[in-house]
PDB file of N, CA and C in Angstrom:
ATOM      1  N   UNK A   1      55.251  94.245 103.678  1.00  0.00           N
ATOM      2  CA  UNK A   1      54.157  93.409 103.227  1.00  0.00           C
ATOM      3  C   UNK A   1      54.051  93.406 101.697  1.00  0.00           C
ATOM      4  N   UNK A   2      54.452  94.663 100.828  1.00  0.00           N
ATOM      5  CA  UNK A   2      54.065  94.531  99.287  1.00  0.00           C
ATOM      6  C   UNK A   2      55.421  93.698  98.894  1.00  0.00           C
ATOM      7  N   UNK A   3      56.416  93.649  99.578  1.00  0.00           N
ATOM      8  CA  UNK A   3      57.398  93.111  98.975  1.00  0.00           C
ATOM      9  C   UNK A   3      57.120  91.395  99.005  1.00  0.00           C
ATOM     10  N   UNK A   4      56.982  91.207 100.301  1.00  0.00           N
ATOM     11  CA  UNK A   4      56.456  89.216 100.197  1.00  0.00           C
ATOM     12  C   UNK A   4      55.189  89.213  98.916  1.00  0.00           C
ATOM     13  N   UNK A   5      54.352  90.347  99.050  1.00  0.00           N
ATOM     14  CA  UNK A   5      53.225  89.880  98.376  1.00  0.00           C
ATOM     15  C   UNK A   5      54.012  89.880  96.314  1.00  0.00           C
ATOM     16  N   UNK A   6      55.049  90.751  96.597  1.00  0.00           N
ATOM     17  CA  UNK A   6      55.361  90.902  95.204  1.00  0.00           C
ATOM     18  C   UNK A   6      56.362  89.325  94.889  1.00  0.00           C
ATOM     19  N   UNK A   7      56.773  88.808  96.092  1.00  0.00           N
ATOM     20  CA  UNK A   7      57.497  87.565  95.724  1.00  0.00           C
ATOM     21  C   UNK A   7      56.704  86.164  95.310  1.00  0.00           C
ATOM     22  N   UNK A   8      55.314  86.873  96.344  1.00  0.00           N
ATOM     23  CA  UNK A   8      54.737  85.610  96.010  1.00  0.00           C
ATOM     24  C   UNK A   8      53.936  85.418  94.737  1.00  0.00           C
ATOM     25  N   UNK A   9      54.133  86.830  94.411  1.00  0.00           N
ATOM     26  CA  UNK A   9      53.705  86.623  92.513  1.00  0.00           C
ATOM     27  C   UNK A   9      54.110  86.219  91.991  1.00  0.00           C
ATOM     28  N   UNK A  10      55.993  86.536  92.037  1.00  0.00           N
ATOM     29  CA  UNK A  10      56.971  85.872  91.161  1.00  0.00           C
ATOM     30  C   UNK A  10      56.717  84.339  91.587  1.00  0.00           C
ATOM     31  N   UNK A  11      56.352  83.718  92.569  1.00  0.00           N
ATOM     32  CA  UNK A  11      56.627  82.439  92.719  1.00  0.00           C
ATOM     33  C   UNK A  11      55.841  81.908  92.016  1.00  0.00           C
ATOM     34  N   UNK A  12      54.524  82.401  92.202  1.00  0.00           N
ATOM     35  CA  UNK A  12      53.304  81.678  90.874  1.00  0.00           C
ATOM     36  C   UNK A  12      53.216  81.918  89.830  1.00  0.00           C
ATOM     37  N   UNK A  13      53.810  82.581  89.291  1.00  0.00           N
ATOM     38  CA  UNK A  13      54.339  83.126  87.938  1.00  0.00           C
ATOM     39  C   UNK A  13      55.361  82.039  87.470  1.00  0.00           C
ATOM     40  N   UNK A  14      56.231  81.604  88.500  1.00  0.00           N
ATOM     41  CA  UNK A  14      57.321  80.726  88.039  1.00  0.00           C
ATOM     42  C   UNK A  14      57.210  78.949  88.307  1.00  0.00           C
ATOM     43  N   UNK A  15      56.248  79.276  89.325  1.00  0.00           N
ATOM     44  CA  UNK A  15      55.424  77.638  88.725  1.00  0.00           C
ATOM     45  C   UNK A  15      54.748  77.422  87.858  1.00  0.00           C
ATOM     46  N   UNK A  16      53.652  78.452  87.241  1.00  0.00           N
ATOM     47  CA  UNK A  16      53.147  78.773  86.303  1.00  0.00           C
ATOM     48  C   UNK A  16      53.986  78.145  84.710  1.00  0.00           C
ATOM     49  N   UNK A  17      54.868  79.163  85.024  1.00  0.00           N
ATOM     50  CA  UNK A  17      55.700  78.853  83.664  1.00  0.00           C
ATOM     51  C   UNK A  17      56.464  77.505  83.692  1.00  0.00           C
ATOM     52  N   UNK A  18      56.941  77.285  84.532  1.00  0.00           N
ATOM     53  CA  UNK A  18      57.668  75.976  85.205  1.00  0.00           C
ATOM     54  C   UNK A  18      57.243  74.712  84.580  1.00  0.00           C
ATOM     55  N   UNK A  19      55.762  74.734  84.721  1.00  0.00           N
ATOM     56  CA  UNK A  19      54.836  73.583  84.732  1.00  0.00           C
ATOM     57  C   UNK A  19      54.321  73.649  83.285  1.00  0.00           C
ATOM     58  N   UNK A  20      53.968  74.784  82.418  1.00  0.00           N
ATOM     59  CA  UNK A  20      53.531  75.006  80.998  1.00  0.00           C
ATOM     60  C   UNK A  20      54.643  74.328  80.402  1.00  0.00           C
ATOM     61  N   UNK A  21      55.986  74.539  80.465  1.00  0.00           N
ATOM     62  CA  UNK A  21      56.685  74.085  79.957  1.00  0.00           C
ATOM     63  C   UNK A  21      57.446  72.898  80.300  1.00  0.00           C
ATOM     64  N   UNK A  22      56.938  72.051  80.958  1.00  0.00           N
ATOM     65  CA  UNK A  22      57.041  70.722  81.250  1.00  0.00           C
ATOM     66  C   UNK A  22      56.152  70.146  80.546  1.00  0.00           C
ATOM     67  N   UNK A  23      54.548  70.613  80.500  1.00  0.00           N
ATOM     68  CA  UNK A  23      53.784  69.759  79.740  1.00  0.00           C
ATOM     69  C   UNK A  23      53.944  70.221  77.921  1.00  0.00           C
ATOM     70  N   UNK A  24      54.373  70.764  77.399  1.00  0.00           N
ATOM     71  CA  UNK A  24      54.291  70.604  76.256  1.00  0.00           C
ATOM     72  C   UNK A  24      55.631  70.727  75.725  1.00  0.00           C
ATOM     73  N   UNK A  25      56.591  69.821  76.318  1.00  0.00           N
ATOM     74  CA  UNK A  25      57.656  69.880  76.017  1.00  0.00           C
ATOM     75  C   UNK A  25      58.291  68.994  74.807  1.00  0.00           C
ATOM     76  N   UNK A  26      57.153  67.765  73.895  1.00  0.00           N
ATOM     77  CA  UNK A  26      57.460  67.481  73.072  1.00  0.00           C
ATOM     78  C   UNK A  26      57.653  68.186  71.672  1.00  0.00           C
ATOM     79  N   UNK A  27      58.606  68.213  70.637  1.00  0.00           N
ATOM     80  CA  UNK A  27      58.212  68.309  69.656  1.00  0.00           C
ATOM     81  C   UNK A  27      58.089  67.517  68.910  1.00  0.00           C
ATOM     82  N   UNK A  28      58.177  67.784  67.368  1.00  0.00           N
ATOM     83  CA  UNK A  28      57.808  66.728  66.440  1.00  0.00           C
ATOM     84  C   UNK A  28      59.309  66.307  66.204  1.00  0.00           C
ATOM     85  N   UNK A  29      59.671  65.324  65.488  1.00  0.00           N
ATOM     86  CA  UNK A  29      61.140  65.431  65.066  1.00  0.00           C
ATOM     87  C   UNK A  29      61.315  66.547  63.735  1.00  0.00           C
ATOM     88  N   UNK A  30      60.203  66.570  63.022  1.00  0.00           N
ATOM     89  CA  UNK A  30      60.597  67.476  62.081  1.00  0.00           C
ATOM     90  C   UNK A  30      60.697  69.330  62.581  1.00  0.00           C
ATOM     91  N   UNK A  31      60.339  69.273  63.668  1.00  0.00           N
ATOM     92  CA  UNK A  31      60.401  70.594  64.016  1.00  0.00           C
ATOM     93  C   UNK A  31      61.596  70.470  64.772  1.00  0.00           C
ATOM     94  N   UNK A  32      61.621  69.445  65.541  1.00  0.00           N
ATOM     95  CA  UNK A  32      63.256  69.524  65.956  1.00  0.00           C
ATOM     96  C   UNK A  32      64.560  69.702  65.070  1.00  0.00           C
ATOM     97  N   UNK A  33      64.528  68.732  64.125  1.00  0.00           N
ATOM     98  CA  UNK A  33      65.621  69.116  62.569  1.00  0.00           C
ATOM     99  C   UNK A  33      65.534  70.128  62.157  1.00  0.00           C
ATOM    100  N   UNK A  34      64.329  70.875  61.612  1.00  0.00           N
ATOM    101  CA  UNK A  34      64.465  72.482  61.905  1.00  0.00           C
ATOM    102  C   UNK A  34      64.871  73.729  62.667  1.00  0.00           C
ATOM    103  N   UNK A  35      64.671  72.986  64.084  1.00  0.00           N
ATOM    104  CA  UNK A  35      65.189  73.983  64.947  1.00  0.00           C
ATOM    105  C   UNK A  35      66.558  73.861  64.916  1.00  0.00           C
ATOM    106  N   UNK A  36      67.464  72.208  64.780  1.00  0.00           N
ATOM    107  CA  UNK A  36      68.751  72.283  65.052  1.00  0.00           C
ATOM    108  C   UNK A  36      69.383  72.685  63.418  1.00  0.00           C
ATOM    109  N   UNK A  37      68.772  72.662  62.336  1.00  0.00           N
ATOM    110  CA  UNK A  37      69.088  73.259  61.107  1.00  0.00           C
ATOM    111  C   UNK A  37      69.232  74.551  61.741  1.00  0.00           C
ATOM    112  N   UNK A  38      68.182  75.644  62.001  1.00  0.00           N
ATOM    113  CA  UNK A  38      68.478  77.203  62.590  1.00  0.00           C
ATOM    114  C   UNK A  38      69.468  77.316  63.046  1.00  0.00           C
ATOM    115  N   UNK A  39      69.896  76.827  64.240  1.00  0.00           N
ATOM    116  CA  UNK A  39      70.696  76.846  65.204  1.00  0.00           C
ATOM    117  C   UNK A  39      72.005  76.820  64.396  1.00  0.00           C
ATOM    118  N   UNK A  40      72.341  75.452  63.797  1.00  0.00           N
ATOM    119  CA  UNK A  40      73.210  75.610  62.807  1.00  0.00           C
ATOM    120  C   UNK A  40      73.649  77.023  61.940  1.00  0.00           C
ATOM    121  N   UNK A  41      72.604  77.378  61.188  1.00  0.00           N
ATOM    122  CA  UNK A  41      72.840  78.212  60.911  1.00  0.00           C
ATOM    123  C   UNK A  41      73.415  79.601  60.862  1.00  0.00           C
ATOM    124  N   UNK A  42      72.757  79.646  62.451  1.00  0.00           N
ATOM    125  CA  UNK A  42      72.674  80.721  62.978  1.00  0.00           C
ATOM    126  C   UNK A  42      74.377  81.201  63.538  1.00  0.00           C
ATOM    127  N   UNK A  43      74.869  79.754  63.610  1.00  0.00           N
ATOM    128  CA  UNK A  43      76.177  79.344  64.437  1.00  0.00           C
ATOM    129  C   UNK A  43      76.860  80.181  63.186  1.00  0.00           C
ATOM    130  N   UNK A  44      76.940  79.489  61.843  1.00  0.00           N
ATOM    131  CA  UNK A  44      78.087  79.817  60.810  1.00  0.00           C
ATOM    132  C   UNK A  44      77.738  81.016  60.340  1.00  0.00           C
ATOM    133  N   UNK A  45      76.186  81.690  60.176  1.00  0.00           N
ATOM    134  CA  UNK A  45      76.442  83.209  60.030  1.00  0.00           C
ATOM    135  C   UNK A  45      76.839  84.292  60.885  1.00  0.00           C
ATOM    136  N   UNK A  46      77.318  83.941  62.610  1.00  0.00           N
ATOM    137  CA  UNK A  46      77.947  84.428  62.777  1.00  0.00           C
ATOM    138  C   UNK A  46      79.408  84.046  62.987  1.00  0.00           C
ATOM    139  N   UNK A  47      79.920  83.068  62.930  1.00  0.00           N
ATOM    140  CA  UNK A  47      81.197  82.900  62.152  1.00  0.00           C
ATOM    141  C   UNK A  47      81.451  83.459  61.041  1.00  0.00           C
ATOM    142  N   UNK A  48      80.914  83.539  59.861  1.00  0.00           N
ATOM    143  CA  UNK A  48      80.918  83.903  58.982  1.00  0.00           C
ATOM    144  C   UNK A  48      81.319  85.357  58.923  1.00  0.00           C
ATOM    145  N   UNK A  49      80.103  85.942  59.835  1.00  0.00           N
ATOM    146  CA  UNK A  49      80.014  87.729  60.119  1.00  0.00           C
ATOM    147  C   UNK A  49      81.645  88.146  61.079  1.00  0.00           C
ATOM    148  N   UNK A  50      82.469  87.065  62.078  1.00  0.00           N
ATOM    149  CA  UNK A  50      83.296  87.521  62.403  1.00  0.00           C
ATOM    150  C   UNK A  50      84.731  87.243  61.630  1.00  0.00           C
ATOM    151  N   UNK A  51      84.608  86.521  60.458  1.00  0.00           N
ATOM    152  CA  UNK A  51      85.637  86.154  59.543  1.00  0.00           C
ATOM    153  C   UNK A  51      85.580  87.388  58.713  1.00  0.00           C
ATOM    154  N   UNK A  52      84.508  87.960  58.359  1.00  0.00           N
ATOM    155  CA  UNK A  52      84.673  89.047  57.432  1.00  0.00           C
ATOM    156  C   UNK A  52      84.831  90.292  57.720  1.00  0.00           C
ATOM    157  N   UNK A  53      84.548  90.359  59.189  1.00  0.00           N
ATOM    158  CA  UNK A  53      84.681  91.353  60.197  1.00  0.00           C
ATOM    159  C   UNK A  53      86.334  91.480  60.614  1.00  0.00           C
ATOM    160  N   UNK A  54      86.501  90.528  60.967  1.00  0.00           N
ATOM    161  CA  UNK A  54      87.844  90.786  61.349  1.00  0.00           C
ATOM    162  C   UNK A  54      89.090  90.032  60.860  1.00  0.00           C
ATOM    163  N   UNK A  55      88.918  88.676  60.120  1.00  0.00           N
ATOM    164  CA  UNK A  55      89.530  88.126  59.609  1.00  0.00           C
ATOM    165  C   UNK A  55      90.305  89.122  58.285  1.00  0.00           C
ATOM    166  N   UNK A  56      89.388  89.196  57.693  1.00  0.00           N
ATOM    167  CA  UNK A  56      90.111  89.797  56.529  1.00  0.00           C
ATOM    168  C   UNK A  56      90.971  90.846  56.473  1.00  0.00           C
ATOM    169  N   UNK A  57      89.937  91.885  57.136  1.00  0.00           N
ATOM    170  CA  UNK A  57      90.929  93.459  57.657  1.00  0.00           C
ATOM    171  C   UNK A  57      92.302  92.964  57.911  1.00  0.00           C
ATOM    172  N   UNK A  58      92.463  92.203  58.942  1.00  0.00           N
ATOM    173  CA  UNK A  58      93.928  91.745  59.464  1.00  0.00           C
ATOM    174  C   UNK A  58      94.478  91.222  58.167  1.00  0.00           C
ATOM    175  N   UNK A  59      93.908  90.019  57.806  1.00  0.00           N
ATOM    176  CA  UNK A  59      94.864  89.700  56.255  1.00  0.00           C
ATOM    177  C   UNK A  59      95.505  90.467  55.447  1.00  0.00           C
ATOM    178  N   UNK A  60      94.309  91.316  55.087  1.00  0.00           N
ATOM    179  CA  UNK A  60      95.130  92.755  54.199  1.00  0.00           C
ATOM    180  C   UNK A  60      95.480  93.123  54.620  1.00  0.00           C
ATOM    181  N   UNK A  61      96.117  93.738  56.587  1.00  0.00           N
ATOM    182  CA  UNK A  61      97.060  94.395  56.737  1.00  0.00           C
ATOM    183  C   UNK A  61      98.308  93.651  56.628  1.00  0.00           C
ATOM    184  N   UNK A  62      97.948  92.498  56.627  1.00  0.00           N
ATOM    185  CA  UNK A  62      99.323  92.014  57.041  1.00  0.00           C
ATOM    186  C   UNK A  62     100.161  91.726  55.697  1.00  0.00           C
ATOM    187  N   UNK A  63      99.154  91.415  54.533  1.00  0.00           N
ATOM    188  CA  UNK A  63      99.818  91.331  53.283  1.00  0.00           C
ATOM    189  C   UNK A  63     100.632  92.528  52.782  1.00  0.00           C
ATOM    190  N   UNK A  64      99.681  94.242  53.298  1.00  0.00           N
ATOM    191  CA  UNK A  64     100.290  95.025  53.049  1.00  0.00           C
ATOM    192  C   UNK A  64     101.307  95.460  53.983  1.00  0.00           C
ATOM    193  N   UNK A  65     102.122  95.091  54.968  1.00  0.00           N
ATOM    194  CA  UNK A  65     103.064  95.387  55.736  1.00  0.00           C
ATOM    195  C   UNK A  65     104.314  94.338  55.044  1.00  0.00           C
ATOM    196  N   UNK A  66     104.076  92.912  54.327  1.00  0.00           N
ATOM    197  CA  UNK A  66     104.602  91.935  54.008  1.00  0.00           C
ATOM    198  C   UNK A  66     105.248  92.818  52.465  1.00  0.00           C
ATOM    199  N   UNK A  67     104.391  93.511  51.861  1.00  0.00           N
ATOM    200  CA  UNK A  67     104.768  94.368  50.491  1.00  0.00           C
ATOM    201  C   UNK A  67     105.536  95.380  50.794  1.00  0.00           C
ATOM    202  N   UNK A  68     105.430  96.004  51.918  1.00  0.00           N
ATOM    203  CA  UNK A  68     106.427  97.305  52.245  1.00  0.00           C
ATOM    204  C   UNK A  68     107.590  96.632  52.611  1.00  0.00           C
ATOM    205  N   UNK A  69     107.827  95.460  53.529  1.00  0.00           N
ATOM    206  CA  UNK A  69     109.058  95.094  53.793  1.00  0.00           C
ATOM    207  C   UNK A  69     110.053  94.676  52.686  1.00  0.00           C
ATOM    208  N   UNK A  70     109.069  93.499  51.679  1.00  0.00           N
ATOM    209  CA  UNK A  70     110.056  93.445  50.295  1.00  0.00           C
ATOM    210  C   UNK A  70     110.347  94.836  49.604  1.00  0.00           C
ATOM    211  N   UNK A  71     109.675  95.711  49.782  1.00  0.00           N
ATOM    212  CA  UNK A  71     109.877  97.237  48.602  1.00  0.00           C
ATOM    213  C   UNK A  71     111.310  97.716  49.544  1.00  0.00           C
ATOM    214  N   UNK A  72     110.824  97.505  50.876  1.00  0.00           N
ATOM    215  CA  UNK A  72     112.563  98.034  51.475  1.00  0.00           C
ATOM    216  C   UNK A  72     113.953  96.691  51.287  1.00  0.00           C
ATOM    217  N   UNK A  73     113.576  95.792  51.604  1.00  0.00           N
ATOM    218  CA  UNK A  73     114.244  94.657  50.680  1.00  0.00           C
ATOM    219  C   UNK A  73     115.503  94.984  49.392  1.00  0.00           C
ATOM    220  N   UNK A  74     114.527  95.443  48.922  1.00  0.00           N
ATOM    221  CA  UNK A  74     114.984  95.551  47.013  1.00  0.00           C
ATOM    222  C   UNK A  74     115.045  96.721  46.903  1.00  0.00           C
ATOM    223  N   UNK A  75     115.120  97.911  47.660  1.00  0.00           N
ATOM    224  CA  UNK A  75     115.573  98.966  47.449  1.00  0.00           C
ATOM    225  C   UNK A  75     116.670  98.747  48.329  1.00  0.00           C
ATOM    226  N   UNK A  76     117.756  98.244  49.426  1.00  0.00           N
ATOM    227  CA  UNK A  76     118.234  97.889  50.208  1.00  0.00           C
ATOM    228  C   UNK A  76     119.712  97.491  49.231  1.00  0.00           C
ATOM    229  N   UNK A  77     118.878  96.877  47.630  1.00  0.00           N
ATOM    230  CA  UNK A  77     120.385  95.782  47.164  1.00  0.00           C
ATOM    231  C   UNK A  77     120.802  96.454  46.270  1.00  0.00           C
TER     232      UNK A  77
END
């Protein structure tokens, strides 16, 4: 019995919310251009955070594996 009674909370809880957010589902356009400005944002700082994260590390290893091979190169001739 507490378990139906605990579902039938969730159910009015989720029409509840269901229905709040049906009715005030407009925004303004300027709050919309803001929100999709954020979003934007939000997109290239973490691009950003995984270019510097991992992009680079790899670059410099690879430049420095590219310098050891010419040093054996030219010690080679």
């Amino acid at each position: 019995m507490r378990e139906l009674n605990r579902w039938r909370r969730f159910g009015a809880l989720l029409v509840l919310v269901v229905t709040t957010l049906a009715t005030s589902g407009y925004i303004g356009p300027g709050a919309g251009a803001g929100a999709i400005a954020v979003l934007i944002a939000v997109m290239l700082g973490v691009l950003l955070l995984f270019a510097g994260v991992f992009w680079y590390p790899l670059k410099r290893m690879v430049r420095s594996r590219r310098g050891e091979a010419s040093a054996e190169e030219d010690a080679g001739r």
